[in-house]
C-alpha atoms as a PDB file:
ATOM      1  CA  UNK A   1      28.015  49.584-236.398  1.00  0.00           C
ATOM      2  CA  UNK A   2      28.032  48.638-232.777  1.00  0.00           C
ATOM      3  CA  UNK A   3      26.157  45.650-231.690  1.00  0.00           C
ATOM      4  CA  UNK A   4      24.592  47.088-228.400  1.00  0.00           C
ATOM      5  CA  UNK A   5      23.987  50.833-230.864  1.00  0.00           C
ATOM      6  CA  UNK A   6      22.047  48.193-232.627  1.00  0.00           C
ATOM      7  CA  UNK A   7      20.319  46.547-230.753  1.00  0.00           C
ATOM      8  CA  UNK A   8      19.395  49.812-228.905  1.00  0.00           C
ATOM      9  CA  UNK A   9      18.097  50.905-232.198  1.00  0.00           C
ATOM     10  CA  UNK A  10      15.661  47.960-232.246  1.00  0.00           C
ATOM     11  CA  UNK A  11      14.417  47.974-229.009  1.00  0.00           C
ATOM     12  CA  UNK A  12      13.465  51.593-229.335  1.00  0.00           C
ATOM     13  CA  UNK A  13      12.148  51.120-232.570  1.00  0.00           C
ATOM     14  CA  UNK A  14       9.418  48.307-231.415  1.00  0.00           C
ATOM     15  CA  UNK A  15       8.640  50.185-227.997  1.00  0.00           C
ATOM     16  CA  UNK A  16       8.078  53.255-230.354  1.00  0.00           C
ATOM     17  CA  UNK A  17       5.904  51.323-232.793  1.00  0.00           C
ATOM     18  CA  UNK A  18       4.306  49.176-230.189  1.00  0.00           C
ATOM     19  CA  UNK A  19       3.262  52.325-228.084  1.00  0.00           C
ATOM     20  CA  UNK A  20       2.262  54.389-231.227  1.00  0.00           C
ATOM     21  CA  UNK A  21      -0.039  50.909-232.322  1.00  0.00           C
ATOM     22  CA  UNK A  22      -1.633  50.996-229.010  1.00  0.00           C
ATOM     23  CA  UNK A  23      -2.465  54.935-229.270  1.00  0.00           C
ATOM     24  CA  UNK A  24      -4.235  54.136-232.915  1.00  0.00           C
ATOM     25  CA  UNK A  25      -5.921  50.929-231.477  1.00  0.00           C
ATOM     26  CA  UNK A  26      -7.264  53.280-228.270  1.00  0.00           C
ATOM     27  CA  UNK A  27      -8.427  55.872-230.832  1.00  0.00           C
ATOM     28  CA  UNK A  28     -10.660  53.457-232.729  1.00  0.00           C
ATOM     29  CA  UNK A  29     -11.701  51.345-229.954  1.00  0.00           C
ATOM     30  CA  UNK A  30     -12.002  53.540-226.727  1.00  0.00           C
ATOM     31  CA  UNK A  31     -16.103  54.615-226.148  1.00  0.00           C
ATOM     32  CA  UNK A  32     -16.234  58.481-225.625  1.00  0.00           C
ATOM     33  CA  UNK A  33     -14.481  61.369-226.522  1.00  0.00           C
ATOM     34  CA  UNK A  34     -12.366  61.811-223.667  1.00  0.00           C
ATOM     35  CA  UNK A  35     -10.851  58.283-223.504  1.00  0.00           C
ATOM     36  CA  UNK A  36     -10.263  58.592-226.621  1.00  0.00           C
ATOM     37  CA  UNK A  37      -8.343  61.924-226.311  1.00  0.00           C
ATOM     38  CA  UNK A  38      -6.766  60.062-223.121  1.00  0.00           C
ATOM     39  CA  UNK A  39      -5.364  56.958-225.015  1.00  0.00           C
ATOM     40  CA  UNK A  40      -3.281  58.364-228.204  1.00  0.00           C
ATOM     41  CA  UNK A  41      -2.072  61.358-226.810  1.00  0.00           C
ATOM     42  CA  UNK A  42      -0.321  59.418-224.141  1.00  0.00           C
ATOM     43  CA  UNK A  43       1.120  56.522-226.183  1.00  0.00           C
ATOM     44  CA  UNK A  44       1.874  58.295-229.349  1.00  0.00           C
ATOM     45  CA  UNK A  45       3.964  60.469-227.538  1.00  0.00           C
ATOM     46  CA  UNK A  46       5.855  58.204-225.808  1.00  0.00           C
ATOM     47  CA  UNK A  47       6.089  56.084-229.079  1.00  0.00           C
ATOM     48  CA  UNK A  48       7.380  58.816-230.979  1.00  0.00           C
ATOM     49  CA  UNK A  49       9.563  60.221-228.522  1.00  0.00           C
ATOM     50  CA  UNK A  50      11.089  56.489-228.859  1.00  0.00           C
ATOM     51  CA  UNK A  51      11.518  56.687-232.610  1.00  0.00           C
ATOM     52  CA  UNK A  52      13.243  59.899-232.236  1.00  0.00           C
ATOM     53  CA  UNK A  53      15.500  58.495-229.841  1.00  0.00           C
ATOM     54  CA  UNK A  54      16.427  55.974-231.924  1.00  0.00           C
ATOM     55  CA  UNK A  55      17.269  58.142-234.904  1.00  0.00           C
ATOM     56  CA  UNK A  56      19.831  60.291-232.633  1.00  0.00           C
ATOM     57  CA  UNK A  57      21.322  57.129-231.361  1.00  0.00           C
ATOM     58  CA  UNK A  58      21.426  55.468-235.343  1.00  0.00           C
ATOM     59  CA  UNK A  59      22.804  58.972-237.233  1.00  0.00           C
ATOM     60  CA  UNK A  60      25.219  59.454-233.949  1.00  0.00           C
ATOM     61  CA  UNK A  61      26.663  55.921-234.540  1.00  0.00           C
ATOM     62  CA  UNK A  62      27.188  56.814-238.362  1.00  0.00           C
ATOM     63  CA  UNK A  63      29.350  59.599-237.294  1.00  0.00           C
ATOM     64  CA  UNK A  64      27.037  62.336-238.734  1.00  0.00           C
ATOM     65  CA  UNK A  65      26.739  63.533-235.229  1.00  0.00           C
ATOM     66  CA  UNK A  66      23.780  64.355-233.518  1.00  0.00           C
ATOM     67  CA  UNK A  67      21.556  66.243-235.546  1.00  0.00           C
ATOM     68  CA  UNK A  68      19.160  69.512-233.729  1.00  0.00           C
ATOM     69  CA  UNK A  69      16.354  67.964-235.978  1.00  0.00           C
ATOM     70  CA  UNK A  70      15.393  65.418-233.426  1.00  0.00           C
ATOM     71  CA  UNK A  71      15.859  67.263-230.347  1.00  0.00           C
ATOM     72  CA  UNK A  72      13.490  70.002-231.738  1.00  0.00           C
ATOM     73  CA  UNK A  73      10.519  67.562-233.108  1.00  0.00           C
ATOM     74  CA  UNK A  74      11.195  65.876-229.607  1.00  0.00           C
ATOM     75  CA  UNK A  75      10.658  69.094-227.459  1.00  0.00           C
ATOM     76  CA  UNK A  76       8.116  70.349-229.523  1.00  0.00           C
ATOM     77  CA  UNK A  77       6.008  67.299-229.588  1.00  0.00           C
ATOM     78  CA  UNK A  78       6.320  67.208-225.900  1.00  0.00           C
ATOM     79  CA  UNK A  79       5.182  70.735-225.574  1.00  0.00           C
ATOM     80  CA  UNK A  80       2.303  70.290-228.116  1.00  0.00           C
ATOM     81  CA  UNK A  81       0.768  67.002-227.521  1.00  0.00           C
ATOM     82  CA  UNK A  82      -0.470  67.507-224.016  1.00  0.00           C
ATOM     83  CA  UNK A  83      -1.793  71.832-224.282  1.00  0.00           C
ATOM     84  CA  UNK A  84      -3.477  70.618-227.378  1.00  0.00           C
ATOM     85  CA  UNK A  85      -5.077  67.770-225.538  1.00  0.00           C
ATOM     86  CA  UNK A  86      -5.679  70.256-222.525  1.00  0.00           C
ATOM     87  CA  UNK A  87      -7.802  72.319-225.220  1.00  0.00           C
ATOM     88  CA  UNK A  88      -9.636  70.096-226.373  1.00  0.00           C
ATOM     89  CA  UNK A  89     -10.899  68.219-222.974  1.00  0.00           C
ATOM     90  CA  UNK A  90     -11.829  72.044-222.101  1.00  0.00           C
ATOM     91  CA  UNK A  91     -14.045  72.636-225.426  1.00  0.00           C
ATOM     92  CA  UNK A  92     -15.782  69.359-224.950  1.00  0.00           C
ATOM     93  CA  UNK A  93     -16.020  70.346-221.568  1.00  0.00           C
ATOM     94  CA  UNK A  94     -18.185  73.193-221.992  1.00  0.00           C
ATOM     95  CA  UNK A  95     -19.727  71.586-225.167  1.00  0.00           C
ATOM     96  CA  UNK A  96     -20.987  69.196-222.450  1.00  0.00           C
ATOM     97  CA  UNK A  97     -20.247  66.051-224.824  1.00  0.00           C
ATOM     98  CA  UNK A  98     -21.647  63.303-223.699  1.00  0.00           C
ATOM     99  CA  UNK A  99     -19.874  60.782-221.961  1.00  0.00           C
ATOM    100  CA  UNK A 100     -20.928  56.746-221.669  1.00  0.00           C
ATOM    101  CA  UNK A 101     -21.608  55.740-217.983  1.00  0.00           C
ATOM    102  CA  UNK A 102     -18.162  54.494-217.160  1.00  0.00           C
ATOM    103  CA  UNK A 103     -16.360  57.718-217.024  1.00  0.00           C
ATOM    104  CA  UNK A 104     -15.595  58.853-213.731  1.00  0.00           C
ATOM    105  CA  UNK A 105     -16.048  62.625-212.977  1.00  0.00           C
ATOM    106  CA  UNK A 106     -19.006  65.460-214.358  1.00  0.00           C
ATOM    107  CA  UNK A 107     -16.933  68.607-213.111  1.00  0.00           C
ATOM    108  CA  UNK A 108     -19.539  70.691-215.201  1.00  0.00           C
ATOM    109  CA  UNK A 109     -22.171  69.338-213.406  1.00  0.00           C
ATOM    110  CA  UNK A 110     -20.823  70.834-209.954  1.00  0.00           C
END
């Protein structure tokens, strides 16, 4: 295998893990609901969307050629992730969860 294809690989591979770590480690440690909506649907994305990109570049470099699998789990986690997160913020919205006195903005309170 190539050296840089490697070492491509890798570097995706620990931005992917290292964002997807951060996402968990937001879930568990972030105060309300929506900062803790906020934190893993931004980093897991981006750390899976890594991971993914590393599998196209590691099963392109084996000569199995590049493979619709990943470009589908790719645009449909893309598409998902942030409409799902949308939802949500609106049902807790006009659940009126409470909040702890850090977060910024009370648009139902207008």
């Amino acid at each position: 295998m190539n050296p840089y294809a490697e070492f491509a690989i890798c570097l995706l591979l620990i931005i992917g893990g290292a964002f997807t770590l951060i996402g968990a480690i937001g879930l568990a440690r972030l105060p309300d609901f929506f900062t803790r909506l906020h934190g893993p649907t931004k980093a897991t994305t981006v750390g899976v969307g890594a991971i993914v990109v590393s599998s196209v570049i590691y099963f392109s470099t084996l000569g199995q050629g590049i493979g619709i699998e990943e470009f589908l789990i790719t645009a449909f986690l893309f598409m998902t992730a942030p409409v799902s997160a949308n939802f949500l913020a609106k049902a807790a919205m006009h659940l009126k969860v409470n909040t702890t006195e850090n977060t910024r903005g009370h648009p139902w309170d207008q």
